[in-house]
C-alpha atoms as a PDB file:
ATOM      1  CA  UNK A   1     -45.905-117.293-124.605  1.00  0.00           C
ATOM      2  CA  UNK A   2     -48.787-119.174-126.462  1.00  0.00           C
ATOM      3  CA  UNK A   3     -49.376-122.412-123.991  1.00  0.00           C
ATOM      4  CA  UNK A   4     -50.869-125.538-125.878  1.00  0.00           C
ATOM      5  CA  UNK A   5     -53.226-128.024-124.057  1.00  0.00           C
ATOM      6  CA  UNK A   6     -51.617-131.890-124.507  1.00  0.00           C
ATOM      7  CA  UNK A   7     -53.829-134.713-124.089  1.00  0.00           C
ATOM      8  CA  UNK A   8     -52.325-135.218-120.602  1.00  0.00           C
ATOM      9  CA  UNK A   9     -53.921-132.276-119.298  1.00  0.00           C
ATOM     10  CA  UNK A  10     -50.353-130.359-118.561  1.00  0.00           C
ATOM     11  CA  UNK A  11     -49.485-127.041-120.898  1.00  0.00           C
ATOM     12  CA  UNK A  12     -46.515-126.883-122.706  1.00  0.00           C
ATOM     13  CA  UNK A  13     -44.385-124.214-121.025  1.00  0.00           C
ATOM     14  CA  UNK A  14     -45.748-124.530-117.524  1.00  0.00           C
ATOM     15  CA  UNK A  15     -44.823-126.539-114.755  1.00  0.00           C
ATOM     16  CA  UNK A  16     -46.043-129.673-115.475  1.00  0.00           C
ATOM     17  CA  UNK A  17     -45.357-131.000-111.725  1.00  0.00           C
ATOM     18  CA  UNK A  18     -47.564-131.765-109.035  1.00  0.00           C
ATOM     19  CA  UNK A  19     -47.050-132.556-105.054  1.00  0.00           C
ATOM     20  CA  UNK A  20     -49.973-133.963-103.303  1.00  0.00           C
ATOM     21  CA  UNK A  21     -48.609-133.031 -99.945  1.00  0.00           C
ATOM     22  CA  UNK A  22     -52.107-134.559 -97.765  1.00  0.00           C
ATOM     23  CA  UNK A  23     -51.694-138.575 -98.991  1.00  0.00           C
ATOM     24  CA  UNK A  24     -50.893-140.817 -96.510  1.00  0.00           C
ATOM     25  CA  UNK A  25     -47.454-143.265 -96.757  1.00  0.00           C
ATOM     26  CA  UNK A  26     -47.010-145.976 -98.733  1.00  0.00           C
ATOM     27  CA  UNK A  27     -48.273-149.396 -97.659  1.00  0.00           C
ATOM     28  CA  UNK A  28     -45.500-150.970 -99.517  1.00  0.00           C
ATOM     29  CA  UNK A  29     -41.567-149.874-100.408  1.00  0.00           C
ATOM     30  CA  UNK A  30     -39.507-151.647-103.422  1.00  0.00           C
ATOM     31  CA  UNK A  31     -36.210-150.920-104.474  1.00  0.00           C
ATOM     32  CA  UNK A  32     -35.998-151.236-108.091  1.00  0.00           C
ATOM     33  CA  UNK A  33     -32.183-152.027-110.031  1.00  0.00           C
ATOM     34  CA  UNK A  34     -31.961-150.066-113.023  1.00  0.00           C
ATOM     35  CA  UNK A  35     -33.745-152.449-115.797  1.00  0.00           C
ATOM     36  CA  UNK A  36     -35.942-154.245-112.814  1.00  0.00           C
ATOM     37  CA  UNK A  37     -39.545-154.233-113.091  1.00  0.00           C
ATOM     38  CA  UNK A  38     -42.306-154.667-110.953  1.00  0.00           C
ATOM     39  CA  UNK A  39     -45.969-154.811-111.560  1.00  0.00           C
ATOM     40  CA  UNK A  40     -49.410-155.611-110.130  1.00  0.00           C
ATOM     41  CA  UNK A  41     -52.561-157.400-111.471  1.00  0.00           C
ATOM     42  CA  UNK A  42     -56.061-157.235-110.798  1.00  0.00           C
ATOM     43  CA  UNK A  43     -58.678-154.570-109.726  1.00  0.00           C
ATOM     44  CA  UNK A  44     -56.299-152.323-108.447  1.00  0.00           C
ATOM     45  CA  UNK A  45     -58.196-148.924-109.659  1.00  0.00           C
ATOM     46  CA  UNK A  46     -57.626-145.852-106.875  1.00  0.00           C
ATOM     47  CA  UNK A  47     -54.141-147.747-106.102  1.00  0.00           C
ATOM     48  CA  UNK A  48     -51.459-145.638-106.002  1.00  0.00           C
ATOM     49  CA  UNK A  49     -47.681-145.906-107.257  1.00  0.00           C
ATOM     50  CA  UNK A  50     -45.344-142.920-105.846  1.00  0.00           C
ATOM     51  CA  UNK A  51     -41.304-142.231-107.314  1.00  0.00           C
ATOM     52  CA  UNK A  52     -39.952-142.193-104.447  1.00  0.00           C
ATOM     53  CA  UNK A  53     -36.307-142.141-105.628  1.00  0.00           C
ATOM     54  CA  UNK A  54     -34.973-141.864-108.958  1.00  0.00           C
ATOM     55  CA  UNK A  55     -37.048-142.227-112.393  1.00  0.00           C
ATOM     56  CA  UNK A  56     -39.525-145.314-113.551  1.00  0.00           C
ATOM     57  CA  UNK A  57     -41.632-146.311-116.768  1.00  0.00           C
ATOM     58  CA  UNK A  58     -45.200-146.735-115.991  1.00  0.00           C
ATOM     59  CA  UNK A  59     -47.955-148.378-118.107  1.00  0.00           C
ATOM     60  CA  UNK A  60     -51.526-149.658-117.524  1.00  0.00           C
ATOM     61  CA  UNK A  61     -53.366-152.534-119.778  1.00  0.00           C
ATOM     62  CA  UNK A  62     -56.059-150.851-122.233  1.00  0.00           C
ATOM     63  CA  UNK A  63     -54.223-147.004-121.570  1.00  0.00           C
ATOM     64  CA  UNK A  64     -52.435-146.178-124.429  1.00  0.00           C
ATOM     65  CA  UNK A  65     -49.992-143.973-122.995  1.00  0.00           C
ATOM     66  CA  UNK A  66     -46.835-144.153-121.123  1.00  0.00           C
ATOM     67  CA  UNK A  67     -45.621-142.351-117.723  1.00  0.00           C
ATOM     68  CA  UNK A  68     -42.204-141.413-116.251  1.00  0.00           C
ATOM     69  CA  UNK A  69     -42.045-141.135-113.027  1.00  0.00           C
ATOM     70  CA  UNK A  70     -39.718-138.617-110.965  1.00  0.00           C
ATOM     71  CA  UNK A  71     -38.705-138.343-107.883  1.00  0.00           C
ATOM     72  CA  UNK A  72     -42.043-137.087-106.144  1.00  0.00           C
ATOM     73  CA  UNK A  73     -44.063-137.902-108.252  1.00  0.00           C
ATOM     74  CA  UNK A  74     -47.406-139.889-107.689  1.00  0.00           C
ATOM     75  CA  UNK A  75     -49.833-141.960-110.372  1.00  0.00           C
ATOM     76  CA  UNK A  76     -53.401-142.719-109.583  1.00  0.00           C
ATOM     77  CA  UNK A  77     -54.046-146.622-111.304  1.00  0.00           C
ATOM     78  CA  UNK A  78     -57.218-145.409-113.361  1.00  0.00           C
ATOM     79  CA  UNK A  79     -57.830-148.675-114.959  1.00  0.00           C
ATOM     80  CA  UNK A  80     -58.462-152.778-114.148  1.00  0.00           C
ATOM     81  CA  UNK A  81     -55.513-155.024-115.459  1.00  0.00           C
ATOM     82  CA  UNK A  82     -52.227-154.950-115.179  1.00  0.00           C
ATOM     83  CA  UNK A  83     -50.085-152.336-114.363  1.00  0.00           C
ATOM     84  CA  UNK A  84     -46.356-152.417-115.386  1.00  0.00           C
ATOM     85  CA  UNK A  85     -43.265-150.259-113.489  1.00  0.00           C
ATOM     86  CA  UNK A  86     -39.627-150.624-114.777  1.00  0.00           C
ATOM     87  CA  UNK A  87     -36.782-148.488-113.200  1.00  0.00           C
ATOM     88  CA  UNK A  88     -34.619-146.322-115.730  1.00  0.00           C
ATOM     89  CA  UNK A  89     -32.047-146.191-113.398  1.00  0.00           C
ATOM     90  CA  UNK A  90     -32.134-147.579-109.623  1.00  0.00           C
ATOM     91  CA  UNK A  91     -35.112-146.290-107.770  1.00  0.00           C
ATOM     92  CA  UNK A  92     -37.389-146.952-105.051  1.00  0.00           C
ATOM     93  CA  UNK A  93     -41.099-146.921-105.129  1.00  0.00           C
ATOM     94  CA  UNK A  94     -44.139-147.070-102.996  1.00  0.00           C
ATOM     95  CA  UNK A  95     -47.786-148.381-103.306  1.00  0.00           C
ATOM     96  CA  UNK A  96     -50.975-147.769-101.486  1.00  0.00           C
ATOM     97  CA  UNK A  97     -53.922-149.949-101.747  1.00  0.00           C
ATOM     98  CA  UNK A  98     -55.869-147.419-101.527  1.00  0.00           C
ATOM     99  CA  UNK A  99     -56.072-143.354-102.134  1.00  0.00           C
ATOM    100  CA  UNK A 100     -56.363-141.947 -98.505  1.00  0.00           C
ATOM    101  CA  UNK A 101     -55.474-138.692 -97.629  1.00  0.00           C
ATOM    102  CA  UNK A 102     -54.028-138.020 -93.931  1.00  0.00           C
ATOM    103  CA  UNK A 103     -56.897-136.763 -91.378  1.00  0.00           C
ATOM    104  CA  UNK A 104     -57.522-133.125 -90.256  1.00  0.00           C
ATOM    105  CA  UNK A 105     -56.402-133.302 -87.140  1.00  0.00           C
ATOM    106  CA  UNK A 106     -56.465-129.086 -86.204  1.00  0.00           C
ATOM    107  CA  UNK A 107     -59.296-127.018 -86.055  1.00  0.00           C
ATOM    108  CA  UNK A 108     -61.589-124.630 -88.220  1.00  0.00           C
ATOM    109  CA  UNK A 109     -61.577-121.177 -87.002  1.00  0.00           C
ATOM    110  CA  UNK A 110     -64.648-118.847 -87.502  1.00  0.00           C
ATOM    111  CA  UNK A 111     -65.962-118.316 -91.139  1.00  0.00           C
ATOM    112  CA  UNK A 112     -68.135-115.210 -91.687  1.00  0.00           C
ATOM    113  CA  UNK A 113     -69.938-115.062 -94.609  1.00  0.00           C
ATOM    114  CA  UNK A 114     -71.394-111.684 -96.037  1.00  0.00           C
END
C-alpha cells in the first residue's frame, strides 16, 4: 500500500488514533447536547480538551484547520485565543489546565549498558 503524509501528520491507510494512557484526569467534566457548544478564551496554550463520550467539532482562533473528536481522543490547545467545541451528537468532555502526566510511582530495575 503506498501511505501519503497529510498535513496533520497521520498517513492515509494507518491508524490514525492515538491513546495517551499516562495524562492525569480532567480538571473539569461538561456534558454537551447535540448542537451545544462550549469554548474557552485566553492563554490557554498546553490546555487540554479530551472526548470523553461521543464525537465534537474543535477549532482554535488563527489555526486553520478543524478537529473531530472521538471518544478517547485528546487535543493539545497549541495556540492563544479562543478555542471553540460543539457536540455532533450528545457528548461529554473534559479539560485540564494544564498538560500533566500521572507520576512514576514504581521503581527502575537495573540497566546494564554494554
Amino acid at each position: 500500500m503506498n501511505h501519503q503524509l497529510l498535513d496533520a501528520g497521520s498517513i492515509m491507510g494507518a491508524e490514525k488514533r492515538f491513546f495517551l494512557s499516562n495524562l492525569s484526569t480532567p480538571d473539569t467534566v461538561v456534558d454537551l447536547a447535540a448542537g451545544q457548544g462550549w469554548s474557552l478564551k485566553g492563554k490557554r496554550r498546553i490546555d487540554t480538551l479530551f472526548c470523553l463520550q461521543g464525537t465534537v467539532w474543535v477549532t482554535q482562533e488563527c489555526d486553520i484547520r478543524d478537529y473531530v473528536l472521538h471518544e478517547g481522543d485528546a487535543f493539545l490547545v497549541t495556540l492563544p485565543g479562543l478555542v471553540l467545541v460543539r457536540a455532533f451528537k450528545p457528548a461529554r468532555i473534559g479539560y485540564s489546565e494544564h498538560f500533566n502526566t500521572v507520576p512514576f510511582k514504581g521503581r527502575f530495575g537495573q540497566t546494564v549498558f554494554n
